[in-house]
C-alpha atoms as a PDB file:
ATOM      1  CA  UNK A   1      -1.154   3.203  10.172  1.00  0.00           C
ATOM      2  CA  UNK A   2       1.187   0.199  11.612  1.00  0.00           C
ATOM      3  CA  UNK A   3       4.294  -0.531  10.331  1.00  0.00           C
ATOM      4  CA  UNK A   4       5.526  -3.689  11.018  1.00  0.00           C
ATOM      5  CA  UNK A   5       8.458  -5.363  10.842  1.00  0.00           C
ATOM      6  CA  UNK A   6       8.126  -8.300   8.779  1.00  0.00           C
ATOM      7  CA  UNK A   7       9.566 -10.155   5.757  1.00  0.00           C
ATOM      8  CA  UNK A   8       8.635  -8.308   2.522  1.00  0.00           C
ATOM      9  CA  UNK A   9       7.862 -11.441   0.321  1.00  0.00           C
ATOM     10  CA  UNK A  10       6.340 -13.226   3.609  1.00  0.00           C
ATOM     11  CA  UNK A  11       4.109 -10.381   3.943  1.00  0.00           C
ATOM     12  CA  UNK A  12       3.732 -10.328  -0.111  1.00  0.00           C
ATOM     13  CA  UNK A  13       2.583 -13.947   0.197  1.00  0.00           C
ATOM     14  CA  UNK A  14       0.476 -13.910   3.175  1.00  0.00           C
ATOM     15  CA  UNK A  15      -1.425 -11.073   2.442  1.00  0.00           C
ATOM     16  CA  UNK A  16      -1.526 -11.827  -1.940  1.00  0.00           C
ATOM     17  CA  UNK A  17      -0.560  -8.414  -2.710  1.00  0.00           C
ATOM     18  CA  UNK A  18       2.284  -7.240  -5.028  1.00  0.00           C
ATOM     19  CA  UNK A  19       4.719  -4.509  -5.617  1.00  0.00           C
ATOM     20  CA  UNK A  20       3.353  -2.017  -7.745  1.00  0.00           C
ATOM     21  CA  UNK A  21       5.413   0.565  -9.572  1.00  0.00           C
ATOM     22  CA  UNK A  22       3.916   4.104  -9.751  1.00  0.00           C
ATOM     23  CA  UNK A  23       5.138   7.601 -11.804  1.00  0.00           C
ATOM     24  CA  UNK A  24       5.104  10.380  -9.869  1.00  0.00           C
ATOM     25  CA  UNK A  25       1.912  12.346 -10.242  1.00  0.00           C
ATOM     26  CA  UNK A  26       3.749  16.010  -9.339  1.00  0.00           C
ATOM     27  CA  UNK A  27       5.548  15.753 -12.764  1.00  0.00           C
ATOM     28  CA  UNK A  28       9.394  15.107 -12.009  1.00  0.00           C
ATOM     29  CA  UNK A  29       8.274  11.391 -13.703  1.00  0.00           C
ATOM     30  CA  UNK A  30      10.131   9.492 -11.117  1.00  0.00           C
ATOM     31  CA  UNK A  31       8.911   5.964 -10.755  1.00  0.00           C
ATOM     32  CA  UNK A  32       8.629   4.383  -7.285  1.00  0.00           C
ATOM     33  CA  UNK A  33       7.344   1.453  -5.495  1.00  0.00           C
ATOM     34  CA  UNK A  34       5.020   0.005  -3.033  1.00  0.00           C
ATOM     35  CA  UNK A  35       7.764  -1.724  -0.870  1.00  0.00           C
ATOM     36  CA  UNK A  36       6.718  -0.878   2.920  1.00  0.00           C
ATOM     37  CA  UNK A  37       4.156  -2.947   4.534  1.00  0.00           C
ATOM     38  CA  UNK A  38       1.552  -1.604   6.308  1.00  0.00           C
ATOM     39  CA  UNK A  39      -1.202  -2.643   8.631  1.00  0.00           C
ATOM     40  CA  UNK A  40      -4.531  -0.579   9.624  1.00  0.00           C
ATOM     41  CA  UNK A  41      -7.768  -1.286  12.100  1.00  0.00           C
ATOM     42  CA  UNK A  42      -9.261  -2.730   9.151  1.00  0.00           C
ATOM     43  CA  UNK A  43      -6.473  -3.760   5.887  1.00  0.00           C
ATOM     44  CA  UNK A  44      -3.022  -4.877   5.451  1.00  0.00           C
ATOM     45  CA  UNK A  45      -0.997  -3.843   2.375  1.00  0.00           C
ATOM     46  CA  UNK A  46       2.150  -2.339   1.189  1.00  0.00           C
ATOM     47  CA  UNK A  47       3.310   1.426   0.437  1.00  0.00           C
ATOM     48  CA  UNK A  48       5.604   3.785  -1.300  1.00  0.00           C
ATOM     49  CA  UNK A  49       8.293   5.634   0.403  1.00  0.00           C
ATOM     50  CA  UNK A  50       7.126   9.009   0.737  1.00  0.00           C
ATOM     51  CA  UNK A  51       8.174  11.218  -2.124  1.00  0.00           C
ATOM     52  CA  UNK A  52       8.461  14.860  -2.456  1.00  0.00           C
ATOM     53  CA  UNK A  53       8.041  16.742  -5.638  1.00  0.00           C
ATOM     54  CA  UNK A  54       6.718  19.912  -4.271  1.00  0.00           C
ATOM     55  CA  UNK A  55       3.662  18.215  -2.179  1.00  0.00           C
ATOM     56  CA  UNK A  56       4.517  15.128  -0.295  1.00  0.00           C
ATOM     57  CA  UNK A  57       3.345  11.873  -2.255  1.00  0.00           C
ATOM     58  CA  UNK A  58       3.082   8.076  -1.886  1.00  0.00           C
ATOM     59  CA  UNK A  59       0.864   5.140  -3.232  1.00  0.00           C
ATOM     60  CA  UNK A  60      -0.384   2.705  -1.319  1.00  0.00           C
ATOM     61  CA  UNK A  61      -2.266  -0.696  -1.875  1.00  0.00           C
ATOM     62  CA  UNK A  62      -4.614  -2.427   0.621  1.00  0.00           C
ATOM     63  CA  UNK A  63      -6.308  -5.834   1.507  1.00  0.00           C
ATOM     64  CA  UNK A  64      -9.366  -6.090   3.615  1.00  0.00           C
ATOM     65  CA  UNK A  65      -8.627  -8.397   6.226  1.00  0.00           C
ATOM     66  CA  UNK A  66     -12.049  -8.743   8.100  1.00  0.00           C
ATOM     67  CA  UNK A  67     -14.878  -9.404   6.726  1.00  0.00           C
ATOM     68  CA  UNK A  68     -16.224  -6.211   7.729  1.00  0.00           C
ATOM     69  CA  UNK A  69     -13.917  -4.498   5.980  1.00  0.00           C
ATOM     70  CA  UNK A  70     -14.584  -6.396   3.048  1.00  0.00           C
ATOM     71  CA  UNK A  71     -18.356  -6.172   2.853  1.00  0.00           C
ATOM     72  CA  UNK A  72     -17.226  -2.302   2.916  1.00  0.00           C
ATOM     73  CA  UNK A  73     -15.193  -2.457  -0.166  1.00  0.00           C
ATOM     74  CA  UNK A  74     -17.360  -4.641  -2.112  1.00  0.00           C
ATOM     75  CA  UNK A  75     -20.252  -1.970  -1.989  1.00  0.00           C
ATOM     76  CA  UNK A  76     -17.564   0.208  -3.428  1.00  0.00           C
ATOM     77  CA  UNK A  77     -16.183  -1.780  -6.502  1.00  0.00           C
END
């Protein structure tokens, strides 16, 4: 994964995606968010800081941004 440096609501609004809160699913019941954009070969979207309640967690949300990649995801859902 990329991440770049960009405007959070730019890259919010570009991409349609949202912040999504998330309770941690080790148990402590800490909530966090997906806040930290990311970009792969294939999808854009935004992820959680990495948290650590014994394992290593974080969420993350993605857009297809070829149509490629969409195709794939649509055979999916």
């Amino acid at each position: 994964m990329i991440y770049p440096d960009v405007d959070l609501d730019k890259w919010i609004e570009k991409n349609d995606l949202e912040i999504v809160d998330y309770v941690c699913p080790g148990g402590c019941g800490k909530t966090y968010q997906t806040t930290v954009p990311v970009v792969t070969k294939e999808s854009n979207g935004l992820q959680s800081p990495l948290h650590e309640c014994g394992e290593g967690y974080w969420a993350v949300i993605m857009t297809p941004r070829t149509a490629e990649a969409l195709a794939f995801w649509e055979k999916l859902v």
